[in-house]
C-alpha atoms as a PDB file:
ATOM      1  CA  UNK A   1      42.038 -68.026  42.488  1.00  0.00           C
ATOM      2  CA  UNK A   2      42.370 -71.819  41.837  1.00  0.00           C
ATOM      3  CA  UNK A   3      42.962 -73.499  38.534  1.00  0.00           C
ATOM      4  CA  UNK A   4      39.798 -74.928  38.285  1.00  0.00           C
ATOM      5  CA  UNK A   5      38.088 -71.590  38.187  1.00  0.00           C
ATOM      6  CA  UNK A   6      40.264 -69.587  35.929  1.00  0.00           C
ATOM      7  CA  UNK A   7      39.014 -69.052  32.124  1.00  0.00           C
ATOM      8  CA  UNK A   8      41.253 -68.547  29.159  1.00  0.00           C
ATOM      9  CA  UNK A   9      39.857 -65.636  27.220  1.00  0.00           C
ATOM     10  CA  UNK A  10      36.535 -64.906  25.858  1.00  0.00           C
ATOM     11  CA  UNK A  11      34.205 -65.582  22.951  1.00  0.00           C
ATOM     12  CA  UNK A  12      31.795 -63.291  21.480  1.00  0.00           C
ATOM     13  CA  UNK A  13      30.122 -62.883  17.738  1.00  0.00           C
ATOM     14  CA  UNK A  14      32.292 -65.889  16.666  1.00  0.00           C
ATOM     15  CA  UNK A  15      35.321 -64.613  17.831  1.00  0.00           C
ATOM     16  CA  UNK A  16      38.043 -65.463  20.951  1.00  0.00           C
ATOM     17  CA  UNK A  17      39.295 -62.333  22.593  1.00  0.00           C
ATOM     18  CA  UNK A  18      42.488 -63.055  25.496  1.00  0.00           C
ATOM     19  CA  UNK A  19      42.078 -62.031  28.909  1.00  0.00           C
ATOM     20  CA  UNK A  20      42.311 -58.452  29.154  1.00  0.00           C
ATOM     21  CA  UNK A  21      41.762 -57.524  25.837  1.00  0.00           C
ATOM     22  CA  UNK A  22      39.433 -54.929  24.660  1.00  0.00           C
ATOM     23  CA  UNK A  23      36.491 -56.600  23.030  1.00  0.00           C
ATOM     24  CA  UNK A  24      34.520 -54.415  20.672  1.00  0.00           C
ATOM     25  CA  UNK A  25      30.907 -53.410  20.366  1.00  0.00           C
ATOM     26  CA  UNK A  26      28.474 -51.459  18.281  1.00  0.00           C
ATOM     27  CA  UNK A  27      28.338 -48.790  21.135  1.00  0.00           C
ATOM     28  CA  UNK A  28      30.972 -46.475  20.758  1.00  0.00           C
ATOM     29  CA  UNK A  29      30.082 -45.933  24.301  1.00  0.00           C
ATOM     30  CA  UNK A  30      30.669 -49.221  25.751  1.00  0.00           C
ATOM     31  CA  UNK A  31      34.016 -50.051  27.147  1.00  0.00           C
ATOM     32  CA  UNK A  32      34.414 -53.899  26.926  1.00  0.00           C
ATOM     33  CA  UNK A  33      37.260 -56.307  28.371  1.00  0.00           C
ATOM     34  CA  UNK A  34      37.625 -60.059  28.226  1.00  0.00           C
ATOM     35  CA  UNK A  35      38.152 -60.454  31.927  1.00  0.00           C
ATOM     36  CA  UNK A  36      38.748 -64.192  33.224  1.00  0.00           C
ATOM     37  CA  UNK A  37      36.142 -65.414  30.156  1.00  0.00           C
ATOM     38  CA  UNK A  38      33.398 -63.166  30.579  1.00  0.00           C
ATOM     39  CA  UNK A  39      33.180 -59.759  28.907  1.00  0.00           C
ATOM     40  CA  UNK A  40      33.036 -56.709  31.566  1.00  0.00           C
ATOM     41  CA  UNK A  41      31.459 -53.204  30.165  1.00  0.00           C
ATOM     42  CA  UNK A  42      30.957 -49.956  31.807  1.00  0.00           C
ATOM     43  CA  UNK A  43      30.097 -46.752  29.843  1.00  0.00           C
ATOM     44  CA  UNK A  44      31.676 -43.666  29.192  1.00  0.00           C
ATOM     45  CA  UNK A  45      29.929 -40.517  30.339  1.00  0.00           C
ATOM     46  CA  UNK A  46      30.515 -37.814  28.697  1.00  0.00           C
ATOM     47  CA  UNK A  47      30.494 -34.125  29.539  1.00  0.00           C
ATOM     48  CA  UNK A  48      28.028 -31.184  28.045  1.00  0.00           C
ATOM     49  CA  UNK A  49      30.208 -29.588  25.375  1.00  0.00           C
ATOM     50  CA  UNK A  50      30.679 -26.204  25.908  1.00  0.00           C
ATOM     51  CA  UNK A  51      29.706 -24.544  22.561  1.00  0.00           C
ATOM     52  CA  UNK A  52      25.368 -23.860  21.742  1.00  0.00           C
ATOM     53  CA  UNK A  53      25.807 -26.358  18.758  1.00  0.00           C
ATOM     54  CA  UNK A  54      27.099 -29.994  19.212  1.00  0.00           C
ATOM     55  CA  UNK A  55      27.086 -32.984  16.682  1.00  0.00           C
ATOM     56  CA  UNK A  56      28.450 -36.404  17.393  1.00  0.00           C
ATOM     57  CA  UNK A  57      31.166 -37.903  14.835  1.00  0.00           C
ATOM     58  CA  UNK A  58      30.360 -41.244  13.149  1.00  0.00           C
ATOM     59  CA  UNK A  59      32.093 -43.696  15.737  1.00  0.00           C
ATOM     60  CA  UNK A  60      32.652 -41.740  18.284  1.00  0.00           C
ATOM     61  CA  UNK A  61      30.889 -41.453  22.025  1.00  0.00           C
ATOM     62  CA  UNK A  62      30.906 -37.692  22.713  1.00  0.00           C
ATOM     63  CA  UNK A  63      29.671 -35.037  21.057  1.00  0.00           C
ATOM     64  CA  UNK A  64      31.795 -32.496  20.146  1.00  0.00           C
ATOM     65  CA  UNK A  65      31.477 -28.256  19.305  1.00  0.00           C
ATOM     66  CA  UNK A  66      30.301 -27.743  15.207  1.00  0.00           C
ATOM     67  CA  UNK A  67      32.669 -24.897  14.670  1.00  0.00           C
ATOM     68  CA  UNK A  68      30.886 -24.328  10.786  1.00  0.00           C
ATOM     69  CA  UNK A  69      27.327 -24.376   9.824  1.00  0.00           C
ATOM     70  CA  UNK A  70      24.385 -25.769   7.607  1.00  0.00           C
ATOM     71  CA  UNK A  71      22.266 -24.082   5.359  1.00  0.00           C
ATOM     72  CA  UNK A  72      20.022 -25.628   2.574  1.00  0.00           C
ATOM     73  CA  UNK A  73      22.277 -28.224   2.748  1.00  0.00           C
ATOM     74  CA  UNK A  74      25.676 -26.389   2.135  1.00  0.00           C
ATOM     75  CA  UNK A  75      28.499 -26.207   4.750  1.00  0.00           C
ATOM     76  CA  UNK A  76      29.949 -22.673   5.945  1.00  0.00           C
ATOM     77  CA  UNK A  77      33.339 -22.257   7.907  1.00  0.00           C
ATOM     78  CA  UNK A  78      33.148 -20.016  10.651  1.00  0.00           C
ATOM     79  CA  UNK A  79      33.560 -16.342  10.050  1.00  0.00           C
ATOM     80  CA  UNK A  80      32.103 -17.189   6.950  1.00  0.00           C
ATOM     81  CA  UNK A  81      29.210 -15.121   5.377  1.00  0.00           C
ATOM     82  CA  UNK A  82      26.097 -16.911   4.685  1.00  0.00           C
ATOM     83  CA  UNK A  83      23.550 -15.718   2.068  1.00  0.00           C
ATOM     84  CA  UNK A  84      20.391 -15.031   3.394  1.00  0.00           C
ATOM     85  CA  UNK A  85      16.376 -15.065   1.277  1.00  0.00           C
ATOM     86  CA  UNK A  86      16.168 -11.473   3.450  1.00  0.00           C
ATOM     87  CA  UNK A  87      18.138  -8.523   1.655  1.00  0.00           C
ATOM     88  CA  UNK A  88      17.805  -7.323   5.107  1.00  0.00           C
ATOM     89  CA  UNK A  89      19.437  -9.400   6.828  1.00  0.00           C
ATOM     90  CA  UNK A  90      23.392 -10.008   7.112  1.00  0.00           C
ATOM     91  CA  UNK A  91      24.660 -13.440   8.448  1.00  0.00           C
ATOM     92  CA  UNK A  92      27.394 -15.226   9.739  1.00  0.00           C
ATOM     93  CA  UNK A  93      28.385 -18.456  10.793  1.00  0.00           C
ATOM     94  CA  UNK A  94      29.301 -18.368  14.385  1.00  0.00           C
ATOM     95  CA  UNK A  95      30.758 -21.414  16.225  1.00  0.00           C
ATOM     96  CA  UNK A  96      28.301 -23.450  14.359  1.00  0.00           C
ATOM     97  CA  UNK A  97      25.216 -20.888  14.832  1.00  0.00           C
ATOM     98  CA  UNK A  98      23.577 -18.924  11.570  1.00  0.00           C
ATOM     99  CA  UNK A  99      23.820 -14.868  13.043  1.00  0.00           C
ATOM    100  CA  UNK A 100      21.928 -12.090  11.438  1.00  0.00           C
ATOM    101  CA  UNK A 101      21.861  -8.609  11.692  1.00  0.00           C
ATOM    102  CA  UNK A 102      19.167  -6.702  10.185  1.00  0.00           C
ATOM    103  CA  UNK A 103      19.345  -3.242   8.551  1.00  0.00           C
ATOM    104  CA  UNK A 104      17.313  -0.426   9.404  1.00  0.00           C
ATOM    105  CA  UNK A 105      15.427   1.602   6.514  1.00  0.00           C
ATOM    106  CA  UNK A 106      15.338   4.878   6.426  1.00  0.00           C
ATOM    107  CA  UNK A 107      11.514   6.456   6.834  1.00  0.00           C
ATOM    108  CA  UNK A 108      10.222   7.874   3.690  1.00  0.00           C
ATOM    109  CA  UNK A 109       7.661  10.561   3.119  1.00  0.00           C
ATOM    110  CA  UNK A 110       6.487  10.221  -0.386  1.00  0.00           C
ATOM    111  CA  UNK A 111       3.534   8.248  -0.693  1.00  0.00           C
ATOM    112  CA  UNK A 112       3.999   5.885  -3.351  1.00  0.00           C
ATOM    113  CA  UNK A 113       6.867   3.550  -3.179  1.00  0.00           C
ATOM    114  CA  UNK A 114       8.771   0.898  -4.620  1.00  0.00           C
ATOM    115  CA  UNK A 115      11.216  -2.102  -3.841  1.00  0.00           C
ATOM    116  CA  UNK A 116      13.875  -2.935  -6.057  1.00  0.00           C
ATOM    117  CA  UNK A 117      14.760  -6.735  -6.844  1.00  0.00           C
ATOM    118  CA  UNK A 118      17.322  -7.773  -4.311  1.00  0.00           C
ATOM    119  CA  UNK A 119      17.373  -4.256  -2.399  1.00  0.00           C
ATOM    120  CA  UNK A 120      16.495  -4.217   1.104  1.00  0.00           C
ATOM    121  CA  UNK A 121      14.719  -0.711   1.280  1.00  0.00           C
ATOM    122  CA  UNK A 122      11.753   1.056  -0.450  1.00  0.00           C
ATOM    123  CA  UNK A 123      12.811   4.147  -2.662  1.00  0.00           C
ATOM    124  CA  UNK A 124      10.262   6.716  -3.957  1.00  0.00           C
ATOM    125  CA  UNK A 125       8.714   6.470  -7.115  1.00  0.00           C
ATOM    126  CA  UNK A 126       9.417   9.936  -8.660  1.00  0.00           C
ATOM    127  CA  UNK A 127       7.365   9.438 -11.834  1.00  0.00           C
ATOM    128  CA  UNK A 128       3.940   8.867 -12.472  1.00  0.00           C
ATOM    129  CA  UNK A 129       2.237   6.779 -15.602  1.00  0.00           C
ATOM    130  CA  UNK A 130      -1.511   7.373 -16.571  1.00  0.00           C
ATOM    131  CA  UNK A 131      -2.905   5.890 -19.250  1.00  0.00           C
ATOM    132  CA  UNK A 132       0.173   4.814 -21.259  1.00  0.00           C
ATOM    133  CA  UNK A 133       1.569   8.678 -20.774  1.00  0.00           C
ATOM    134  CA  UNK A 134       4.620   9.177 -18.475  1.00  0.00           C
ATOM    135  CA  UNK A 135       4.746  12.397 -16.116  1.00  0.00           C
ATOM    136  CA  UNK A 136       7.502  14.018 -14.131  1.00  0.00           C
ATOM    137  CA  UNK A 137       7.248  14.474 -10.741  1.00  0.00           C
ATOM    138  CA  UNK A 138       5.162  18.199 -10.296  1.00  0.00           C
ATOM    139  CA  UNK A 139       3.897  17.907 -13.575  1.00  0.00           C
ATOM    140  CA  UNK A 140      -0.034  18.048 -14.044  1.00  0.00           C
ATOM    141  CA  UNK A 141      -1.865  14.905 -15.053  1.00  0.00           C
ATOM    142  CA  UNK A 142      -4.974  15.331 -17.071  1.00  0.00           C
ATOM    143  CA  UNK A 143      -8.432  13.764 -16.527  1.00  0.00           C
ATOM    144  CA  UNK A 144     -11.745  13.225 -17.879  1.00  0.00           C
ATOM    145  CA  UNK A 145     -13.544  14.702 -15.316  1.00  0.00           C
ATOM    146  CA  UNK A 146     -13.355  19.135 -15.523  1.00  0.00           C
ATOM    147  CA  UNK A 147     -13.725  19.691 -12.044  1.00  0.00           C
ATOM    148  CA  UNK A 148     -10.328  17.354 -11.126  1.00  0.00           C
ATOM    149  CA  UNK A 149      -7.217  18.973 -10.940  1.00  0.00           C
ATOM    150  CA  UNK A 150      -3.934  16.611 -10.831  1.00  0.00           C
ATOM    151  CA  UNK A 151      -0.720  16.355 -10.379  1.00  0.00           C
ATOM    152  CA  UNK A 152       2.070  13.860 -10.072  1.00  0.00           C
ATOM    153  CA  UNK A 153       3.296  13.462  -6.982  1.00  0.00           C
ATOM    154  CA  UNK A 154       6.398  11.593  -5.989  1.00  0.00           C
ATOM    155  CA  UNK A 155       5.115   8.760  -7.880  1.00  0.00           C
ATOM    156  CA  UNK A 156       1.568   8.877  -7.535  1.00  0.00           C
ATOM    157  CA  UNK A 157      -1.537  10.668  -9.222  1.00  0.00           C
ATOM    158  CA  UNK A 158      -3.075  13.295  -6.725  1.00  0.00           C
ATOM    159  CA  UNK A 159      -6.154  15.228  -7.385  1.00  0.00           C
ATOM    160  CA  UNK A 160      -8.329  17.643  -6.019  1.00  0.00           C
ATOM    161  CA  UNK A 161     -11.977  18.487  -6.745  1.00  0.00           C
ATOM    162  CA  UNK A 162     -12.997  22.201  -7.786  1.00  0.00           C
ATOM    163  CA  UNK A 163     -15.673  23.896  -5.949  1.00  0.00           C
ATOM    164  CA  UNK A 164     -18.081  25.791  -8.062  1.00  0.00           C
ATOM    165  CA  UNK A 165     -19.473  29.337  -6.341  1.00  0.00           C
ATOM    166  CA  UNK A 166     -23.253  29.435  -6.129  1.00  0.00           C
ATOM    167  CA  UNK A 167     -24.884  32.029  -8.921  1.00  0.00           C
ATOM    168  CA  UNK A 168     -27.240  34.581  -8.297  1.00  0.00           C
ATOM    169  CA  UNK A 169     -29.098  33.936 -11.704  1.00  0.00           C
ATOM    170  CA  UNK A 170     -31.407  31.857 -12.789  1.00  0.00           C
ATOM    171  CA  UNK A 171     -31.016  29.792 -15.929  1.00  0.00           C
ATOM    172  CA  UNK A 172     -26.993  28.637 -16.428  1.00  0.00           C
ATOM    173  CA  UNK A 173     -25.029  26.731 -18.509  1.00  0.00           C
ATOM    174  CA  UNK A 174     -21.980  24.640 -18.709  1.00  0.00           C
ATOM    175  CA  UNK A 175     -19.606  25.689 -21.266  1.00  0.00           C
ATOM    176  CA  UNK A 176     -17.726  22.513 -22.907  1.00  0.00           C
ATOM    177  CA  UNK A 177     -14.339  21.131 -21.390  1.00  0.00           C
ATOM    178  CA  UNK A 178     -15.307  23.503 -17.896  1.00  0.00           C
ATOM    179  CA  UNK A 179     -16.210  22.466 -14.632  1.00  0.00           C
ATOM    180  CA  UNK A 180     -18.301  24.947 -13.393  1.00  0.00           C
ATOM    181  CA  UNK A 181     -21.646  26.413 -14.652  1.00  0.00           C
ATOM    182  CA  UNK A 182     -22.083  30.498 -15.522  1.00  0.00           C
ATOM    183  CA  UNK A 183     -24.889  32.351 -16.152  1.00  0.00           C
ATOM    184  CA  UNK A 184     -26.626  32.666 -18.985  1.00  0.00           C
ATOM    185  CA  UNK A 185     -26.078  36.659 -19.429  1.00  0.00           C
ATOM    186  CA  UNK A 186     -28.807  37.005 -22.745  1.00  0.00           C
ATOM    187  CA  UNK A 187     -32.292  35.638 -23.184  1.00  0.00           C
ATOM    188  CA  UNK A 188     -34.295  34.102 -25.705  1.00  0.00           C
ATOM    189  CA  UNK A 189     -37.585  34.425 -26.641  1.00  0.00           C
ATOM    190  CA  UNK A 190     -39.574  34.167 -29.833  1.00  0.00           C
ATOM    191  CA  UNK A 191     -36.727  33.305 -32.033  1.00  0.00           C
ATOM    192  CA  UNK A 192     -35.016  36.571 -30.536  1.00  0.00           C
ATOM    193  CA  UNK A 193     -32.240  37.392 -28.372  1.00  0.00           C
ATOM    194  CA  UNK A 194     -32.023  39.828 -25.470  1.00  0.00           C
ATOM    195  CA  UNK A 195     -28.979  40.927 -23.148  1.00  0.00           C
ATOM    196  CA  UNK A 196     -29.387  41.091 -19.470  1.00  0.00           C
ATOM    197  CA  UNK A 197     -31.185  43.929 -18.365  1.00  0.00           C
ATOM    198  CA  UNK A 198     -32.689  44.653 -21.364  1.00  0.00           C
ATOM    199  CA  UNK A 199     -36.950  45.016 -21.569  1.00  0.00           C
ATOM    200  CA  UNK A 200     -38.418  42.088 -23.517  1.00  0.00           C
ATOM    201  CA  UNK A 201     -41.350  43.293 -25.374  1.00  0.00           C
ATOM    202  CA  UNK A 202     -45.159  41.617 -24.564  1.00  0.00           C
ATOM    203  CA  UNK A 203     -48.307  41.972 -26.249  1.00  0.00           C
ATOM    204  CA  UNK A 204     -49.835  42.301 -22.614  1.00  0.00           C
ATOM    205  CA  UNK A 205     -49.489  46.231 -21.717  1.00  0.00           C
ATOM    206  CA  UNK A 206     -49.883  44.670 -17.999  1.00  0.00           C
ATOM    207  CA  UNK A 207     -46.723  42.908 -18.224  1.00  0.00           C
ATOM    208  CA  UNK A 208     -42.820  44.280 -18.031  1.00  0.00           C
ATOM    209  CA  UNK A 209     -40.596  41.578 -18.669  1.00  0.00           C
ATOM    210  CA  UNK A 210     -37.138  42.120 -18.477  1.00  0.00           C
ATOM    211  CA  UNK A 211     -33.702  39.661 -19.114  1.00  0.00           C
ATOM    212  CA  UNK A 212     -32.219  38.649 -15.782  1.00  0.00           C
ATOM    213  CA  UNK A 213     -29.408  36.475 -16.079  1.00  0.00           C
ATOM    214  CA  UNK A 214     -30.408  34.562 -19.135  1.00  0.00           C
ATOM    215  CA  UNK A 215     -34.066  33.886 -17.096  1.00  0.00           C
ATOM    216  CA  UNK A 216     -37.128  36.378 -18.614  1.00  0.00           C
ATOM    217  CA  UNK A 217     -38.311  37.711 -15.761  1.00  0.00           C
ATOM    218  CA  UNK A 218     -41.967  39.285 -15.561  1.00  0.00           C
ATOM    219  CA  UNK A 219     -43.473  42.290 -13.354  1.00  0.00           C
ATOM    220  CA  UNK A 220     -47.234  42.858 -13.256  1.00  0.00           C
ATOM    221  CA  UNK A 221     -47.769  46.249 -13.494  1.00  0.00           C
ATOM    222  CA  UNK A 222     -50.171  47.863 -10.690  1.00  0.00           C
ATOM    223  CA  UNK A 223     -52.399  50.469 -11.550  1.00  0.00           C
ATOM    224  CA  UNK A 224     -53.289  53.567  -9.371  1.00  0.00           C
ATOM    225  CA  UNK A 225     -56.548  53.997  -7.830  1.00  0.00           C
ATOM    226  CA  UNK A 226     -58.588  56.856 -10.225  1.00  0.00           C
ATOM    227  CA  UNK A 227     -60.891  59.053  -8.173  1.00  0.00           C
ATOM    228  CA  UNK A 228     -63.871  59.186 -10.824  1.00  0.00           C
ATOM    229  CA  UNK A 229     -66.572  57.146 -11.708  1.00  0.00           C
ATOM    230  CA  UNK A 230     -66.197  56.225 -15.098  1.00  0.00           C
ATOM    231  CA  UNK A 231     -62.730  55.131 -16.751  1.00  0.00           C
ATOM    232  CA  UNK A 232     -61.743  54.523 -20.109  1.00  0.00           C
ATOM    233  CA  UNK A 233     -58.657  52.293 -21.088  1.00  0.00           C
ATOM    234  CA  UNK A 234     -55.804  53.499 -23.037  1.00  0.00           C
ATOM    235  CA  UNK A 235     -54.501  52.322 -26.248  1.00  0.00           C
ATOM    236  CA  UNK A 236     -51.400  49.791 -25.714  1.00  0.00           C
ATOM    237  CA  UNK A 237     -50.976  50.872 -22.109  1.00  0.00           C
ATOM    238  CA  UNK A 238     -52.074  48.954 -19.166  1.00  0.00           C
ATOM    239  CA  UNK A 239     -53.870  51.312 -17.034  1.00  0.00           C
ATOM    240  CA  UNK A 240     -57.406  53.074 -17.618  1.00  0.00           C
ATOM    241  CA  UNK A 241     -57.943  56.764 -17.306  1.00  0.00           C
ATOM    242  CA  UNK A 242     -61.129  58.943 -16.121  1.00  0.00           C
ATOM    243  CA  UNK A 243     -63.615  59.327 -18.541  1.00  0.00           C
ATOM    244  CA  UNK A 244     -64.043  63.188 -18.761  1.00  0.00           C
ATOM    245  CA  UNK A 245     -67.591  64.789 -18.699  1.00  0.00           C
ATOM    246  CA  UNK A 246     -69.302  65.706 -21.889  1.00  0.00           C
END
């Protein structure tokens, strides 16, 4: 190397740097020397850190392993517990990762259920509430309708609908508050009343009418054949008689 081509240091941004000095750059990367006047760079290459989560530190080149972690903007050491919105879920910061485990619930049988605020399972609702009246759990539940029966069952109303048996009568009625029809056991005709079975009187002779079941029920009366030729009816009965010979 002669004289002539020799250089004394190096200038860069304003600034002399000597020969084999470290010259600085914005690149925390670049690796800069003043090297016979000009300015030589190579680059460091870094290696994959060995952790899931990585951040780079202001000024540095490599990234290195985040040992605590970020949540909604707050920092957690590892080990540390982090809340989670799930009341399920537990978590923990883990080299720099948010781990959850997640509890199981129980299976419940009752059918109507409820969550408590900030509790991760359901629980049964033991009570019922109809109509601004509280009832235990087993206790009967009233209703409008006669042919519901309820009850309160682990929480929740239940009801069942009465079946009514078919009647063998004819005219029934539905007795206030029940469910069910019954049979209307008397009968009532001209202003008078009549108990089943009983004969209700007619001013036709022909005619037996009889209370069935609350219905009047009417049986024509069938007269026997008379082996003459001349008949004669009968005061107030249906049926003629033979005239006798004179």
């Amino acid at each position: 190397m002669n004289g002539k081509d020799y250089k004394e240091g190096c200038t860069m941004n304003g600034k002399t740097y000597k020969d084999g000095e470290a010259v600085p750059t914005k690149d925390p990367c670049e690796n800069c020397t003043c090297n016979n006047g000009d300015v030589d760079c190579d680059f460091t290459a870094c290696a994959p850190p060995p952790c899931d989560v990585s951040y780079t530190p202001a000024a540095k080149c490599c990234p290195v392993c985040r040992t605590d972690c970020v949540r909604n903007g707050k920092t957690y050491k590892d080990g540390e517990s982090v809340p989670d919105d799930n009341p399920c879920a537990t978590c923990k910061c883990a080299k720099g990762v948010v781990k959850c485990g997640y509890k199981d619930c129980t299976p419940l049988t009752c059918a109507a259920l409820y969550k408590p605020k900030g509790e991760c399972c359901a629980k049964c609702k033991e009570g019922c509430e109809k109509n601004g009246q509280k009832y235990e759990h087993g206790q009967p539940v009233p209703d409008r309708d006669p042919c519901k029966t309820c009850r309160c069952l682990n929480g929740e109303v239940k009801c069942d609908t009465i079946s009514c048996p078919k009647l063998a009568c004819y005219d029934t009625y539905k007795p206030a508050g029940r469910c069910c029809p019954r049979c209307k056991e008397s009968c009532t005709r001209d202003g008078k009343t009549y108990e089943h079975g009983k004969p209700v009187p007619d001013a036709d002779p022909c005619r037996n009418w009889t209370c069935d079941n609350g219905r009047v029920k009417c049986d024509i009366v069938v007269c026997p054949i008379l082996n003459c030729y001349v008949t004669v009816p009968q005061p107030g009965k249906c049926c003629p008689i033979c005239k006798e010979c004179e």
